[in-house]
C-alpha atoms as a PDB file:
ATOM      1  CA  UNK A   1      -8.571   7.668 -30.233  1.00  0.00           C
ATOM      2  CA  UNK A   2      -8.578   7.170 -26.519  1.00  0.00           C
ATOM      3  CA  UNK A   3     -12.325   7.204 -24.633  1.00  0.00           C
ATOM      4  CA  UNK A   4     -13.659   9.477 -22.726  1.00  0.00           C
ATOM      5  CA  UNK A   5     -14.047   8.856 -18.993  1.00  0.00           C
ATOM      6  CA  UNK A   6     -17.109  10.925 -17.420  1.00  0.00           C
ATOM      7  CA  UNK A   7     -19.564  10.724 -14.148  1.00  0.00           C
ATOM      8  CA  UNK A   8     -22.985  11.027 -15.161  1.00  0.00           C
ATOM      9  CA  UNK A   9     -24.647  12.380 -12.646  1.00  0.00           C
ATOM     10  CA  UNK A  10     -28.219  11.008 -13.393  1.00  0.00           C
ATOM     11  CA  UNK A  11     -29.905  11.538  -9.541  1.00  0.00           C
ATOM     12  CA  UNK A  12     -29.214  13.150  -6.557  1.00  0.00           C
ATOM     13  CA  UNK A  13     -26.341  12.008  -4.360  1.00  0.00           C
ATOM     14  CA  UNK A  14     -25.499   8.681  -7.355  1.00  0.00           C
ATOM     15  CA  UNK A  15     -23.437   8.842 -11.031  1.00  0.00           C
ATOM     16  CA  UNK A  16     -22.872   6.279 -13.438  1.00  0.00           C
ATOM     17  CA  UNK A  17     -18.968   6.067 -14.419  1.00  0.00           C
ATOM     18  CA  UNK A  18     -18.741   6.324 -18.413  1.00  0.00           C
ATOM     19  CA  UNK A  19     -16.266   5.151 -20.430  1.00  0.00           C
ATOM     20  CA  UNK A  20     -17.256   6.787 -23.727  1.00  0.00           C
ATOM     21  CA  UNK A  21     -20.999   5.923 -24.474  1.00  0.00           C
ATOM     22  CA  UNK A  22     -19.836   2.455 -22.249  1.00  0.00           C
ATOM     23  CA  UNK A  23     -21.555   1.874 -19.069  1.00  0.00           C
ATOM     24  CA  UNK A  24     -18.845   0.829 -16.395  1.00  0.00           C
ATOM     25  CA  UNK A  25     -20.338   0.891 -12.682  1.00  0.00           C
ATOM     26  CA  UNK A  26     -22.284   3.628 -10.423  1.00  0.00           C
ATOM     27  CA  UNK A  27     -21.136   5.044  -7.719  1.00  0.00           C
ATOM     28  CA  UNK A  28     -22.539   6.952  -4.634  1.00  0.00           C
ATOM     29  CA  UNK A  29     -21.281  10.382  -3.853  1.00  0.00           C
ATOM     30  CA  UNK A  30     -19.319   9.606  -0.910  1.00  0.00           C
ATOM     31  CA  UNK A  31     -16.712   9.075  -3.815  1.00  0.00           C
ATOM     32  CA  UNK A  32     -16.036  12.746  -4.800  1.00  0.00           C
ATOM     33  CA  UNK A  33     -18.600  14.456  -2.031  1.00  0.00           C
ATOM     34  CA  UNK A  34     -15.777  15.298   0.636  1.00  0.00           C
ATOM     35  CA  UNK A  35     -18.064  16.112   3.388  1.00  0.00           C
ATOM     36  CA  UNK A  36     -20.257  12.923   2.893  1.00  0.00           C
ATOM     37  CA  UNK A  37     -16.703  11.431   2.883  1.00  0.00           C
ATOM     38  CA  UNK A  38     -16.063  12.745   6.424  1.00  0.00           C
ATOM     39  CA  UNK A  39     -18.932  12.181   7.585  1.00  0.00           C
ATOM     40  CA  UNK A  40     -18.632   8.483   7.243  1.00  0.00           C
ATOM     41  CA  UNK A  41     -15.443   8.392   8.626  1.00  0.00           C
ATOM     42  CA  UNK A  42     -16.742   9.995  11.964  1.00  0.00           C
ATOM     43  CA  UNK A  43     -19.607   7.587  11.860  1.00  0.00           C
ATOM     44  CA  UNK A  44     -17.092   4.553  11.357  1.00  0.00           C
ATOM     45  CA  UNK A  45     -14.587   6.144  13.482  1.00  0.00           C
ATOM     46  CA  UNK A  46     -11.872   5.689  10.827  1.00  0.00           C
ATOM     47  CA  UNK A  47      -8.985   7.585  11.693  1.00  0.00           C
ATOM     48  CA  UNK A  48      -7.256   7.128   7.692  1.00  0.00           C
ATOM     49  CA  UNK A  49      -8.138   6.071   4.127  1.00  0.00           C
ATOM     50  CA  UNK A  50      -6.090   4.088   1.693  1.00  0.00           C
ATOM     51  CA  UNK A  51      -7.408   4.987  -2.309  1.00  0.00           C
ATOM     52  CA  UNK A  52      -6.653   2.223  -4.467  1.00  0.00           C
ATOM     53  CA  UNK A  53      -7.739   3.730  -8.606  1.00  0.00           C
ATOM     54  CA  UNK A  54      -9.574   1.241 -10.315  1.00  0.00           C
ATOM     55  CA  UNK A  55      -8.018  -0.598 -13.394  1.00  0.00           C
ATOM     56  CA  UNK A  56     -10.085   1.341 -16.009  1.00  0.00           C
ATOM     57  CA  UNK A  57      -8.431   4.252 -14.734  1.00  0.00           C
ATOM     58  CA  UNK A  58      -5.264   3.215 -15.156  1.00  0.00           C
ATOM     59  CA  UNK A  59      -4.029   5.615 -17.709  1.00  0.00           C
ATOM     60  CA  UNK A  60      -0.993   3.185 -19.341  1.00  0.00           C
ATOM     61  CA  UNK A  61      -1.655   4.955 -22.641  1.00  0.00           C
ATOM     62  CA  UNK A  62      -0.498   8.490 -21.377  1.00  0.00           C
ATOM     63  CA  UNK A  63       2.990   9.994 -21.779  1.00  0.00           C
ATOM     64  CA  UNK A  64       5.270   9.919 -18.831  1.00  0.00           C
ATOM     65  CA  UNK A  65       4.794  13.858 -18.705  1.00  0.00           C
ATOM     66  CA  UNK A  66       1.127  13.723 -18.192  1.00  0.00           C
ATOM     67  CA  UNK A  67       1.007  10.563 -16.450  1.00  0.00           C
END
Protein backbone atom coordinates (compact mmCIF):
# COMPACT_ATOMS: atom_id res chain seq x y z
CA UNK A 1 0.00 0.00 0.00
CA UNK A 2 1.23 3.33 -1.20
CA UNK A 3 1.37 6.41 1.65
CA UNK A 4 -0.54 9.02 1.96
CA UNK A 5 0.80 12.48 1.13
CA UNK A 6 -1.08 15.37 3.19
CA UNK A 7 -0.36 19.22 4.39
CA UNK A 8 -1.04 19.57 7.89
CA UNK A 9 -1.95 22.70 8.42
CA UNK A 10 -0.95 23.06 12.17
CA UNK A 11 -0.78 27.29 12.36
CA UNK A 12 -1.73 30.06 10.50
CA UNK A 13 -0.01 30.85 7.21
CA UNK A 14 2.69 27.24 7.85
CA UNK A 15 1.90 23.15 7.16
CA UNK A 16 3.96 20.31 7.77
CA UNK A 17 4.18 17.98 4.49
CA UNK A 18 3.14 14.27 5.61
CA UNK A 19 4.01 11.33 4.13
CA UNK A 20 1.70 8.94 5.98
CA UNK A 21 2.20 9.44 9.83
CA UNK A 22 6.10 10.49 8.41
CA UNK A 23 7.21 13.93 8.99
CA UNK A 24 8.91 15.24 5.68
CA UNK A 25 9.52 19.19 5.80
CA UNK A 26 7.19 22.42 6.51
CA UNK A 27 6.40 24.73 4.35
CA UNK A 28 5.08 28.39 4.37
CA UNK A 29 1.95 29.23 2.52
CA UNK A 30 3.40 31.10 -0.22
CA UNK A 31 3.48 27.41 -1.60
CA UNK A 32 -0.27 26.89 -2.33
CA UNK A 33 -1.53 30.63 -1.09
CA UNK A 34 -1.67 32.22 -4.74
CA UNK A 35 -2.04 35.70 -3.64
CA UNK A 36 0.87 35.49 -1.04
CA UNK A 37 2.52 33.96 -4.17
CA UNK A 38 1.97 37.20 -6.14
CA UNK A 39 2.60 39.20 -3.79
CA UNK A 40 6.17 38.16 -3.51
CA UNK A 41 6.71 38.27 -6.94
CA UNK A 42 5.74 42.07 -7.06
CA UNK A 43 7.92 42.60 -4.07
CA UNK A 44 10.92 40.72 -5.87
CA UNK A 45 9.92 42.04 -9.12
CA UNK A 46 9.98 38.56 -10.69
CA UNK A 47 8.46 38.64 -13.91
CA UNK A 48 8.19 34.27 -14.10
CA UNK A 49 8.47 31.13 -11.93
CA UNK A 50 10.03 27.83 -12.77
CA UNK A 51 8.28 24.78 -10.29
CA UNK A 52 10.59 22.06 -9.92
CA UNK A 53 8.23 18.90 -7.68
CA UNK A 54 10.22 17.57 -5.08
CA UNK A 55 11.49 13.88 -5.26
CA UNK A 56 8.96 12.54 -2.68
CA UNK A 57 6.45 13.61 -5.01
CA UNK A 58 7.55 11.91 -7.69
CA UNK A 59 4.76 9.53 -8.26
CA UNK A 60 6.97 6.54 -10.24
CA UNK A 61 4.54 4.04 -8.71
CA UNK A 62 1.40 5.38 -10.65
CA UNK A 63 0.04 4.02 -13.94
CA UNK A 64 0.82 5.89 -17.06
CA UNK A 65 -3.03 6.84 -17.14
CA UNK A 66 -2.99 8.61 -13.88
CA UNK A 67 0.44 9.72 -13.98
Amino acid sequence: MMDLYILDHHKKGWARMMQGDKFFREINENCWDPTVRINEYKLFDYQVQVVCTIPVLFAYFSKPKDG
